[in-house]
PDB file of N, CA and C in Angstrom:
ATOM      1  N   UNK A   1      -4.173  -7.024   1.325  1.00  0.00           N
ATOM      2  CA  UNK A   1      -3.963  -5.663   1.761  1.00  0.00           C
ATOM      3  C   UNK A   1      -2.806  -5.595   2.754  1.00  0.00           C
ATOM      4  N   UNK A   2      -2.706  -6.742   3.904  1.00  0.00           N
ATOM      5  CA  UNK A   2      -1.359  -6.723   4.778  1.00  0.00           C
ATOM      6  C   UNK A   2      -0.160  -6.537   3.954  1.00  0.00           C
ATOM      7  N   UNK A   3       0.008  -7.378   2.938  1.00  0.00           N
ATOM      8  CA  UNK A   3       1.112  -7.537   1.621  1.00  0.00           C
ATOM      9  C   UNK A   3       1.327  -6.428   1.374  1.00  0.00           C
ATOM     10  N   UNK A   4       0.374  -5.810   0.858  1.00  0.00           N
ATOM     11  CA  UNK A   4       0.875  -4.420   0.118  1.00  0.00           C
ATOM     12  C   UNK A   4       1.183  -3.439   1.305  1.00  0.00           C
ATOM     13  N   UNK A   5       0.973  -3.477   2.828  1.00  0.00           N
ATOM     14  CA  UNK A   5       1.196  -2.193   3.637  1.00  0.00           C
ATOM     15  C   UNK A   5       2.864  -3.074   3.835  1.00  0.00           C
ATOM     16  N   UNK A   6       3.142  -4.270   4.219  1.00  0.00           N
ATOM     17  CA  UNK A   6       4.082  -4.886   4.515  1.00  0.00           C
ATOM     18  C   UNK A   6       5.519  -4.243   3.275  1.00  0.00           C
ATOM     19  N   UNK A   7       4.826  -4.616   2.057  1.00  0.00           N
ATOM     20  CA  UNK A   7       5.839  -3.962   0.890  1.00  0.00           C
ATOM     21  C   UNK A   7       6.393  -2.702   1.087  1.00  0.00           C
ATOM     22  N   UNK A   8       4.942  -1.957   1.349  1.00  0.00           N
ATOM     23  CA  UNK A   8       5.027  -0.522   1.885  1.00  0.00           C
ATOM     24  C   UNK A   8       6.002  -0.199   2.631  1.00  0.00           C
ATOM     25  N   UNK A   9       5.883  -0.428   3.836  1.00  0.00           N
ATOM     26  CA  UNK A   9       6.852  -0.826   5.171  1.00  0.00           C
ATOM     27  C   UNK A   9       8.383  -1.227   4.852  1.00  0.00           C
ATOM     28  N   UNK A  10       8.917  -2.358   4.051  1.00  0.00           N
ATOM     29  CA  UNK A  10       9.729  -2.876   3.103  1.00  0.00           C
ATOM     30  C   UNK A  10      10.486  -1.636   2.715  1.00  0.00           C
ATOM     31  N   UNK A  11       9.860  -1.032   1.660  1.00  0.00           N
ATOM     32  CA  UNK A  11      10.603  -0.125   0.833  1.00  0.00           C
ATOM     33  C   UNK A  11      10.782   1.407   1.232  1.00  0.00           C
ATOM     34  N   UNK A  12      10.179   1.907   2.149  1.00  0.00           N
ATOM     35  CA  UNK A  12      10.309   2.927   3.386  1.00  0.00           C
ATOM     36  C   UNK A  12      11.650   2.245   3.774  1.00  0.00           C
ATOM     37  N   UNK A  13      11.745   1.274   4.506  1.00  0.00           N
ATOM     38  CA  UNK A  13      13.183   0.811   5.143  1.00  0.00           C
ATOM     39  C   UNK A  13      14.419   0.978   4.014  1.00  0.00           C
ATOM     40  N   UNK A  14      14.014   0.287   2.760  1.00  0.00           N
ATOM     41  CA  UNK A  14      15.156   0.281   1.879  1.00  0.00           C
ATOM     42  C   UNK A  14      15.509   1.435   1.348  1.00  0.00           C
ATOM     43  N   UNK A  15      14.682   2.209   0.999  1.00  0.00           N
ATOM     44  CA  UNK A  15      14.986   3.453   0.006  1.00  0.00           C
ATOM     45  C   UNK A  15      15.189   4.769   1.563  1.00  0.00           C
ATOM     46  N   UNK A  16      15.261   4.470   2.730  1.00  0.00           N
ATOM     47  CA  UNK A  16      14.520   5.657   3.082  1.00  0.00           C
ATOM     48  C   UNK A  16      15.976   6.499   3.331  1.00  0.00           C
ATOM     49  N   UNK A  17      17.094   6.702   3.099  1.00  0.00           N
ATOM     50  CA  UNK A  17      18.264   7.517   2.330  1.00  0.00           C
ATOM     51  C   UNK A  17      17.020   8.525   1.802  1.00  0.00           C
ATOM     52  N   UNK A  18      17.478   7.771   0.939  1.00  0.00           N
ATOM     53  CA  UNK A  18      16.683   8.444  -0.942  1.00  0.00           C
ATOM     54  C   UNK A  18      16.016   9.416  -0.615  1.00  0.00           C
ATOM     55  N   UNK A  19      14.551   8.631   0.154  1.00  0.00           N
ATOM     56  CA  UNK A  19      12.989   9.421   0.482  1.00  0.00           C
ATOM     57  C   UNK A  19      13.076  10.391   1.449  1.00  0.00           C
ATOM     58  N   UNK A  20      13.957  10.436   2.063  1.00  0.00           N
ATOM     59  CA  UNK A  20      14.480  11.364   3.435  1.00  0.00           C
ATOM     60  C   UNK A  20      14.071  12.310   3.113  1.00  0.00           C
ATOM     61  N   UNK A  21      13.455  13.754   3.658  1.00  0.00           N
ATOM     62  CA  UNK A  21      13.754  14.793   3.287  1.00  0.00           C
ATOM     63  C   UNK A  21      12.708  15.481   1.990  1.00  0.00           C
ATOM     64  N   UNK A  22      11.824  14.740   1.378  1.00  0.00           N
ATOM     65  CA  UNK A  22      11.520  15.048   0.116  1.00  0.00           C
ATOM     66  C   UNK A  22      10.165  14.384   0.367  1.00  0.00           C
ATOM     67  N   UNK A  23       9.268  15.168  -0.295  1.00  0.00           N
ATOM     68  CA  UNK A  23       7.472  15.014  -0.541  1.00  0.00           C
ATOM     69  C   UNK A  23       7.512  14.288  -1.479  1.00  0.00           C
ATOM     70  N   UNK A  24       7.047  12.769  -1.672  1.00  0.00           N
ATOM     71  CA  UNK A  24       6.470  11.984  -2.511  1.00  0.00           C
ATOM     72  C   UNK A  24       5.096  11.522  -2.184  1.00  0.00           C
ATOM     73  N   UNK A  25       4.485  10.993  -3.433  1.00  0.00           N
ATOM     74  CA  UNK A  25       3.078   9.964  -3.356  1.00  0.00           C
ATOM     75  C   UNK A  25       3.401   8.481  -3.626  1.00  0.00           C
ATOM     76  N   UNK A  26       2.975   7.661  -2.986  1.00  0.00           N
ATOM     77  CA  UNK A  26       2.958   6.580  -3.028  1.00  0.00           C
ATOM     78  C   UNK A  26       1.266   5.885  -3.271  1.00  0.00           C
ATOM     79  N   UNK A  27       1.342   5.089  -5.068  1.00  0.00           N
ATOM     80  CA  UNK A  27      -0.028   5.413  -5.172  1.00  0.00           C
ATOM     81  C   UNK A  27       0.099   3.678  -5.248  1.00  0.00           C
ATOM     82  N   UNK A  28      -1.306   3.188  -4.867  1.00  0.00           N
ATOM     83  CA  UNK A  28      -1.172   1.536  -4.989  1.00  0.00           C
ATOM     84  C   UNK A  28      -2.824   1.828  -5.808  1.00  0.00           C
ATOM     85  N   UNK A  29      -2.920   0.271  -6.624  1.00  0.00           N
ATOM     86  CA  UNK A  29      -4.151  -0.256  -7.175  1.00  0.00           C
ATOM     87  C   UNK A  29      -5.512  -0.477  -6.347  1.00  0.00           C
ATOM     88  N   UNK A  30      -5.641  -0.521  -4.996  1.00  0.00           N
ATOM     89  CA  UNK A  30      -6.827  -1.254  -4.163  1.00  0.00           C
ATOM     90  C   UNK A  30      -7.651  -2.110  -4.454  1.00  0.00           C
ATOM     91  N   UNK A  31      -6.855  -2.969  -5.565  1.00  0.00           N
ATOM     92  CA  UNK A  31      -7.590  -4.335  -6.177  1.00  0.00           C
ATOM     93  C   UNK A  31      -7.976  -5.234  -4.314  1.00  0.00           C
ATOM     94  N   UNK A  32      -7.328  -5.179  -3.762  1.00  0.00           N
ATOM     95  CA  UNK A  32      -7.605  -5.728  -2.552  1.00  0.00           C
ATOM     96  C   UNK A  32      -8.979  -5.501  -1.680  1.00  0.00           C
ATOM     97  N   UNK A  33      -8.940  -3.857  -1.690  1.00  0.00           N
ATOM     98  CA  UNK A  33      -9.846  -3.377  -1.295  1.00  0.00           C
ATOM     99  C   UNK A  33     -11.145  -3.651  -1.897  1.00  0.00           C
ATOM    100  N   UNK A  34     -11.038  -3.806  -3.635  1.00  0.00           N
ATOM    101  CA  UNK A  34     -12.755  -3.660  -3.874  1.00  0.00           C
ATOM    102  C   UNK A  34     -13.236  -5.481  -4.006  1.00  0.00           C
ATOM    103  N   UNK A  35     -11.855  -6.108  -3.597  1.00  0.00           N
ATOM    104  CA  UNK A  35     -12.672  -7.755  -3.554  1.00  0.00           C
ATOM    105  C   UNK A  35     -13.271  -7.449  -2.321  1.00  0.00           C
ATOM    106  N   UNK A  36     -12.906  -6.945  -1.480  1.00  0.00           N
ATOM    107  CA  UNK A  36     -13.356  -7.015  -0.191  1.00  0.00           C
ATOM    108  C   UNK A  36     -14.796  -6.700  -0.315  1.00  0.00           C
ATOM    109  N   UNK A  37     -14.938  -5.478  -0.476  1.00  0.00           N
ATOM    110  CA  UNK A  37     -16.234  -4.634  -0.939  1.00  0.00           C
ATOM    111  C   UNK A  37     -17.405  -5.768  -1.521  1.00  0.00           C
ATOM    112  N   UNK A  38     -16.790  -6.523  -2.426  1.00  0.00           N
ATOM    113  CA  UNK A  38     -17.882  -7.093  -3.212  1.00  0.00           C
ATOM    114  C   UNK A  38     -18.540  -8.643  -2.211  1.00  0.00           C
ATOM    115  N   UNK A  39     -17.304  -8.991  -1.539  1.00  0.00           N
ATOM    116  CA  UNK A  39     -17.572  -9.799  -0.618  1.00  0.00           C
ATOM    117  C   UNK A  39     -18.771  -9.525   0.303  1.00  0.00           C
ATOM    118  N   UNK A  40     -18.723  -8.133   1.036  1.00  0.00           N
ATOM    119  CA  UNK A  40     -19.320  -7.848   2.010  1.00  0.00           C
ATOM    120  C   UNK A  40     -20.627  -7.422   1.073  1.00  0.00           C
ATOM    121  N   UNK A  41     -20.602  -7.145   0.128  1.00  0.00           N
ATOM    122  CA  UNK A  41     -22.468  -6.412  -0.453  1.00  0.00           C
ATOM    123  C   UNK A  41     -22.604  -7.514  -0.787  1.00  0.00           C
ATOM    124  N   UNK A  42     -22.193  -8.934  -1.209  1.00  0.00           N
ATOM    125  CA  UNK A  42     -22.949  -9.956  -1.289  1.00  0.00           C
ATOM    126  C   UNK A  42     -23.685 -10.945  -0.013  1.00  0.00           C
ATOM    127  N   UNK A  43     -23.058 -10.708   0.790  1.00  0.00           N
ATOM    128  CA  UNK A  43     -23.388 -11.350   2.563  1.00  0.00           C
ATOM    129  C   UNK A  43     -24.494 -10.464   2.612  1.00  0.00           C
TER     130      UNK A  43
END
């Protein structure tokens, strides 16, 4: 999950010309999130 906010972070810096100014979504998978999930309902 750090990875993907880090990427996040990343491409805000690179593109942010581009993104300036303009309403986008930025949608990710949360494959991260539901290992987590399954971790913790098994403990």
């Amino acid at each position: 999950m750090e990875q993907e906010c880090y990427a996040f972070i990343c491409a805000l810096d690179k593109w942010h010309n581009y993104l300036s100014g303009i309403t986008f979504i930025w949608e990710t998978d949360h494959k991260a999130l539901t290992q987590l999930n399954k971790k913790a309902q098994v403990n």
